[in-house]
PDB file of N, CA and C in Angstrom:
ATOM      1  N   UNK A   1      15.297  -7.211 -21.357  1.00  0.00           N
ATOM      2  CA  UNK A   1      13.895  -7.072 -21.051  1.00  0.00           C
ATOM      3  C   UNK A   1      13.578  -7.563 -19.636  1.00  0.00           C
ATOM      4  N   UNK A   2      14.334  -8.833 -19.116  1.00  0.00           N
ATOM      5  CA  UNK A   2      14.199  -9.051 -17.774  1.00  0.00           C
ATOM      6  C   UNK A   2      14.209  -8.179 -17.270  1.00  0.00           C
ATOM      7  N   UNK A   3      15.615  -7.368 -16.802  1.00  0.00           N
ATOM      8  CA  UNK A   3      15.965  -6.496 -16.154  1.00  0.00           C
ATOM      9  C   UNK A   3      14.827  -5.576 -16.306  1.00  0.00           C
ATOM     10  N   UNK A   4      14.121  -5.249 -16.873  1.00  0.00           N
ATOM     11  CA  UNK A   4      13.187  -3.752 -16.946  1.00  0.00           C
ATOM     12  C   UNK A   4      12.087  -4.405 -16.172  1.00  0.00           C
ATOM     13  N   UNK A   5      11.499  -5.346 -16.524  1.00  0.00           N
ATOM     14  CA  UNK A   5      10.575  -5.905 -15.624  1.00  0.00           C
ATOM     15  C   UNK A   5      10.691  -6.374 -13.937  1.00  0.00           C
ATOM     16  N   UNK A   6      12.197  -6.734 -13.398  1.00  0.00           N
ATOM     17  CA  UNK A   6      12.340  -6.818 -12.487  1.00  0.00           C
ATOM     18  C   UNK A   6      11.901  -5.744 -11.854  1.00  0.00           C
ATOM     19  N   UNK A   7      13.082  -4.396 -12.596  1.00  0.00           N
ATOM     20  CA  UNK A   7      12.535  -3.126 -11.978  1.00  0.00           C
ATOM     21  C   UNK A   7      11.099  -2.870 -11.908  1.00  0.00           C
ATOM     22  N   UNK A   8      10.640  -3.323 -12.638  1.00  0.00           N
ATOM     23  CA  UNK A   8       9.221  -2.339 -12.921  1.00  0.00           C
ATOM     24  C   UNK A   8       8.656  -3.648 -11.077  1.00  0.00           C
ATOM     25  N   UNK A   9       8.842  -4.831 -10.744  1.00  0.00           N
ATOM     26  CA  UNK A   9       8.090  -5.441  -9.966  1.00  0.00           C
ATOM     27  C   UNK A   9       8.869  -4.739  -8.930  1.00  0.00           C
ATOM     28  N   UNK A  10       9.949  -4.625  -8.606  1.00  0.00           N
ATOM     29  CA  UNK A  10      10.593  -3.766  -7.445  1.00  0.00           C
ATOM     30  C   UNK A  10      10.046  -2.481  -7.062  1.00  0.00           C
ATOM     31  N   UNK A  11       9.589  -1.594  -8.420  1.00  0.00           N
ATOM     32  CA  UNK A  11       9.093  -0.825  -7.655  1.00  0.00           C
ATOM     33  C   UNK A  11       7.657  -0.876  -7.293  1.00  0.00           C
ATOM     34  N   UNK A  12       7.376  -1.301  -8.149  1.00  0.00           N
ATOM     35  CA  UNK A  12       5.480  -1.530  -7.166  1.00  0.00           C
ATOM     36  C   UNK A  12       5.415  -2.204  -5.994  1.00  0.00           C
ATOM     37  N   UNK A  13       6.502  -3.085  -5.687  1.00  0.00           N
ATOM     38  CA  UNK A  13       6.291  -3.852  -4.178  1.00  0.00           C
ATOM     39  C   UNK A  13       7.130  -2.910  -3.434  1.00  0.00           C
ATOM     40  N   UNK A  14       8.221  -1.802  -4.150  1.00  0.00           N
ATOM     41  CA  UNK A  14       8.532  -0.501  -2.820  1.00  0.00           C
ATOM     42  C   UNK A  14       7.598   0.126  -3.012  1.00  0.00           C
ATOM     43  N   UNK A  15       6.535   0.863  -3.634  1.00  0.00           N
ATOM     44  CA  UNK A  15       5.378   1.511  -3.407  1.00  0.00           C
ATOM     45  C   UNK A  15       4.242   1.093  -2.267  1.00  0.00           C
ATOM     46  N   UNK A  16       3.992  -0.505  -2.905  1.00  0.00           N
ATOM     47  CA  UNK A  16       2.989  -1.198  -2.014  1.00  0.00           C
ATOM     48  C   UNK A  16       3.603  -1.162  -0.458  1.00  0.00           C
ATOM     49  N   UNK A  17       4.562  -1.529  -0.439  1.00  0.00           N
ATOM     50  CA  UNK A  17       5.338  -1.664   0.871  1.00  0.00           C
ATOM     51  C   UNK A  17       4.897  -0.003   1.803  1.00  0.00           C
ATOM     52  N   UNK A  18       5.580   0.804   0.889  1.00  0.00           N
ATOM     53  CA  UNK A  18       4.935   2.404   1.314  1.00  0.00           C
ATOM     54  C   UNK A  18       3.785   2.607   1.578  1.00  0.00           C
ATOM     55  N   UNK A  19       2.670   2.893   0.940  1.00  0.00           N
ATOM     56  CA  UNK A  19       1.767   2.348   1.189  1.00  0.00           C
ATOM     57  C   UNK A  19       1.296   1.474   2.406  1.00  0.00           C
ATOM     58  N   UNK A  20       1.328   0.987   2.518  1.00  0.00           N
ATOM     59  CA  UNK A  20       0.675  -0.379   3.639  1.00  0.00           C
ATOM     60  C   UNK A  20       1.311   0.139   4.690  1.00  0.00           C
ATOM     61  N   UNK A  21       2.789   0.793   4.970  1.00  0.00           N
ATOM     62  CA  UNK A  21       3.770   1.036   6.256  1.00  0.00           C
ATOM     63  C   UNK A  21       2.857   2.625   6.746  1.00  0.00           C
ATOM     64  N   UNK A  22       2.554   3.301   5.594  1.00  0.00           N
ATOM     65  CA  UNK A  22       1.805   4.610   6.087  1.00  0.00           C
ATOM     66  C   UNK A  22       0.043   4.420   6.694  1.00  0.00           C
ATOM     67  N   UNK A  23      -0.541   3.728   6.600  1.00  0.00           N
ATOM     68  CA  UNK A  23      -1.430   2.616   7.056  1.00  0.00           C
ATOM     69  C   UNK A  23      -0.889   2.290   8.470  1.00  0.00           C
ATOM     70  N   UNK A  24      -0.117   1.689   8.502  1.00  0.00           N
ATOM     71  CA  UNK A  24       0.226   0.790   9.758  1.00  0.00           C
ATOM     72  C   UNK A  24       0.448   2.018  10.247  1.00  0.00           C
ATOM     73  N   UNK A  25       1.495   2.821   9.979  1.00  0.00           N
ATOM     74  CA  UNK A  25       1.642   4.032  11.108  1.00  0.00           C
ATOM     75  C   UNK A  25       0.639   5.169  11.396  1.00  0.00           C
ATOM     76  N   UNK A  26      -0.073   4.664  10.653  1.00  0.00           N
ATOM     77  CA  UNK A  26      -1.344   6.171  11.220  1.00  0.00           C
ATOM     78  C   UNK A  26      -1.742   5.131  12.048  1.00  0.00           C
ATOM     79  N   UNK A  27      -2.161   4.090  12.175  1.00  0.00           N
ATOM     80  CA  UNK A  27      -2.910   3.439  12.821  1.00  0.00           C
ATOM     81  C   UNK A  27      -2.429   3.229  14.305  1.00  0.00           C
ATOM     82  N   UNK A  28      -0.979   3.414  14.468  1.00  0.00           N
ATOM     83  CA  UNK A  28      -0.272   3.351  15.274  1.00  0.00           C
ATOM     84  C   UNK A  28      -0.128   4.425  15.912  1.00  0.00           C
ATOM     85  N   UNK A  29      -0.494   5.453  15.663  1.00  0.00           N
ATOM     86  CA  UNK A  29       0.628   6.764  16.410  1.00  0.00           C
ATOM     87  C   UNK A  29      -1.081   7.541  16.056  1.00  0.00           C
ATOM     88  N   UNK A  30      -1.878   7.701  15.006  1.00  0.00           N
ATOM     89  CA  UNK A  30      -3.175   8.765  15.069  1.00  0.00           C
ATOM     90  C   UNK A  30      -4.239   8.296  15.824  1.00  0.00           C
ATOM     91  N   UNK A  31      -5.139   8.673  17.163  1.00  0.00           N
ATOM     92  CA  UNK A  31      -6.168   8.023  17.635  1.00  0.00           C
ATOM     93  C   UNK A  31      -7.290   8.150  16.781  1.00  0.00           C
ATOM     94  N   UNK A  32      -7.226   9.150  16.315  1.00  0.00           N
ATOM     95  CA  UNK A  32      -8.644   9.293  15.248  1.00  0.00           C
ATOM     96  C   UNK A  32      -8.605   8.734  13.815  1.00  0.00           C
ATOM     97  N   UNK A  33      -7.643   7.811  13.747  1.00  0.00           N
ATOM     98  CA  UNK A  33      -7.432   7.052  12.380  1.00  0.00           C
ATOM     99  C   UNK A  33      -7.685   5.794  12.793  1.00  0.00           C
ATOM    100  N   UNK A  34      -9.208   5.003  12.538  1.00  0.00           N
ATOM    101  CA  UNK A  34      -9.707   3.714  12.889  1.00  0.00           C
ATOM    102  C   UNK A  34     -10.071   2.926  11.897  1.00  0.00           C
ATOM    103  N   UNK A  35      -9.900   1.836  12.345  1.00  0.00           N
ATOM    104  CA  UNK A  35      -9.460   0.292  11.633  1.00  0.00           C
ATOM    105  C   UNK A  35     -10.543   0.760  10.794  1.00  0.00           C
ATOM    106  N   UNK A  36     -11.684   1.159  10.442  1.00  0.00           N
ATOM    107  CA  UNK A  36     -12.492   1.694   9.052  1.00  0.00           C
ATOM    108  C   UNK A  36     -12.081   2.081   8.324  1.00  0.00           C
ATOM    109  N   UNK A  37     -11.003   3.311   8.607  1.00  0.00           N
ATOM    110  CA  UNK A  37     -10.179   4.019   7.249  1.00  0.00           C
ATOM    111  C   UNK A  37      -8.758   3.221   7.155  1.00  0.00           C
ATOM    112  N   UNK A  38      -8.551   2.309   8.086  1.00  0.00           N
ATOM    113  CA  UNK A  38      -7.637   1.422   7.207  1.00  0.00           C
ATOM    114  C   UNK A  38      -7.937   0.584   6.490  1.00  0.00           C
ATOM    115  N   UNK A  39      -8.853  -0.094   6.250  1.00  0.00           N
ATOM    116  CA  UNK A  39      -9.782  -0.746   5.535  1.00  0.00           C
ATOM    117  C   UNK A  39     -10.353  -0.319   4.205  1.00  0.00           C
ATOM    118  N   UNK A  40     -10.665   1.135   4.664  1.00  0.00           N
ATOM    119  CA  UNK A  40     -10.709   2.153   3.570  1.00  0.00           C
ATOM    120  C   UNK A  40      -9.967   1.920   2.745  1.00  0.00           C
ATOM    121  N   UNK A  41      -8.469   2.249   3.047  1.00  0.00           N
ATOM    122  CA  UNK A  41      -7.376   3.070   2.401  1.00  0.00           C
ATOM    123  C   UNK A  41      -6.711   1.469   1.702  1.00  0.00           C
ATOM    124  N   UNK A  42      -7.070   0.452   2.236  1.00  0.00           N
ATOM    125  CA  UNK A  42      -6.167  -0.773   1.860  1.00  0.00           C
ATOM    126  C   UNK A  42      -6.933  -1.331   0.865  1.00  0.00           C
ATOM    127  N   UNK A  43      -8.242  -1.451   0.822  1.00  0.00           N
ATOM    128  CA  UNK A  43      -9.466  -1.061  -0.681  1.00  0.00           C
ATOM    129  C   UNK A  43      -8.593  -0.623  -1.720  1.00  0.00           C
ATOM    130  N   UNK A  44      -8.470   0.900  -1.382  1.00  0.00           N
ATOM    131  CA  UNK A  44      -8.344   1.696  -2.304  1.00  0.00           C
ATOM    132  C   UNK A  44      -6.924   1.349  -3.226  1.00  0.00           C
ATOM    133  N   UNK A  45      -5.938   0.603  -2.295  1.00  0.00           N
ATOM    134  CA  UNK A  45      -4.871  -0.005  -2.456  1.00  0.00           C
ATOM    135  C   UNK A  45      -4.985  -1.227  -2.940  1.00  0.00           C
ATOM    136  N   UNK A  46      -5.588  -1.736  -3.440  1.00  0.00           N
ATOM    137  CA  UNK A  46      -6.312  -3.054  -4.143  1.00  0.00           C
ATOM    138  C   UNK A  46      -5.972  -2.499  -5.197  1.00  0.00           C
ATOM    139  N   UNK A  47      -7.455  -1.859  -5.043  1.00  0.00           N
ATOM    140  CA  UNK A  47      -7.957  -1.139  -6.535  1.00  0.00           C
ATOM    141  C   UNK A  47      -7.358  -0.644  -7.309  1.00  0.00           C
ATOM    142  N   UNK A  48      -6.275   0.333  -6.895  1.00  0.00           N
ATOM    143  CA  UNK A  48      -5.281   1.251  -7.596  1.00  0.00           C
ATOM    144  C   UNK A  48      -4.656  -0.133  -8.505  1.00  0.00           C
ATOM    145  N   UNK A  49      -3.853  -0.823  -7.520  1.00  0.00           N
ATOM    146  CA  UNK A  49      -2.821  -1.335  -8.093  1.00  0.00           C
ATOM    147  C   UNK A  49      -3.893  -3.266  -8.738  1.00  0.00           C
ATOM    148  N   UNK A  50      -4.904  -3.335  -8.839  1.00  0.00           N
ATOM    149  CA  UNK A  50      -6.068  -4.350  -9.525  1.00  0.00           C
ATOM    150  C   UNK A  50      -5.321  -5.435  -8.818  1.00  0.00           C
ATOM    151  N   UNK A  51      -5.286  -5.373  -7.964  1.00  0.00           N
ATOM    152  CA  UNK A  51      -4.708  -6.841  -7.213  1.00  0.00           C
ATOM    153  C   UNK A  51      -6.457  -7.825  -6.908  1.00  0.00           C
ATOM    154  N   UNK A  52      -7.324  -7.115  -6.762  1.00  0.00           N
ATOM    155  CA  UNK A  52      -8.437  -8.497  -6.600  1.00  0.00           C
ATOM    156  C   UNK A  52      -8.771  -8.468  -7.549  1.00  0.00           C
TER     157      UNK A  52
END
């Protein structure tokens, strides 16, 4: 049962990780992607995954 749960936390922190890195790189490389819709999108990344 460990083992399944490890996995199961591995992959939500490689998701979250995904997540947050596609964020950082729009923010990095798109001019019309501003710190609002990262803010946006990192909300929405809360929410999904009930972290607040």
């Amino acid at each position: 049962m460990k083992d399944i749960e490890k996995l199961s936390e591995s992959l939500f922190l490689s998701e979250l990780k995904t997540e947050l890195l596609a964020i950082a790189f729009n923010l990095a490389t798109d001019p019309g992607y501003e710190k609002k819709d990262a803010i946006t999108a990192i909300l929405k990344i809360i929410d999904k995954h009930q972290l607040g």
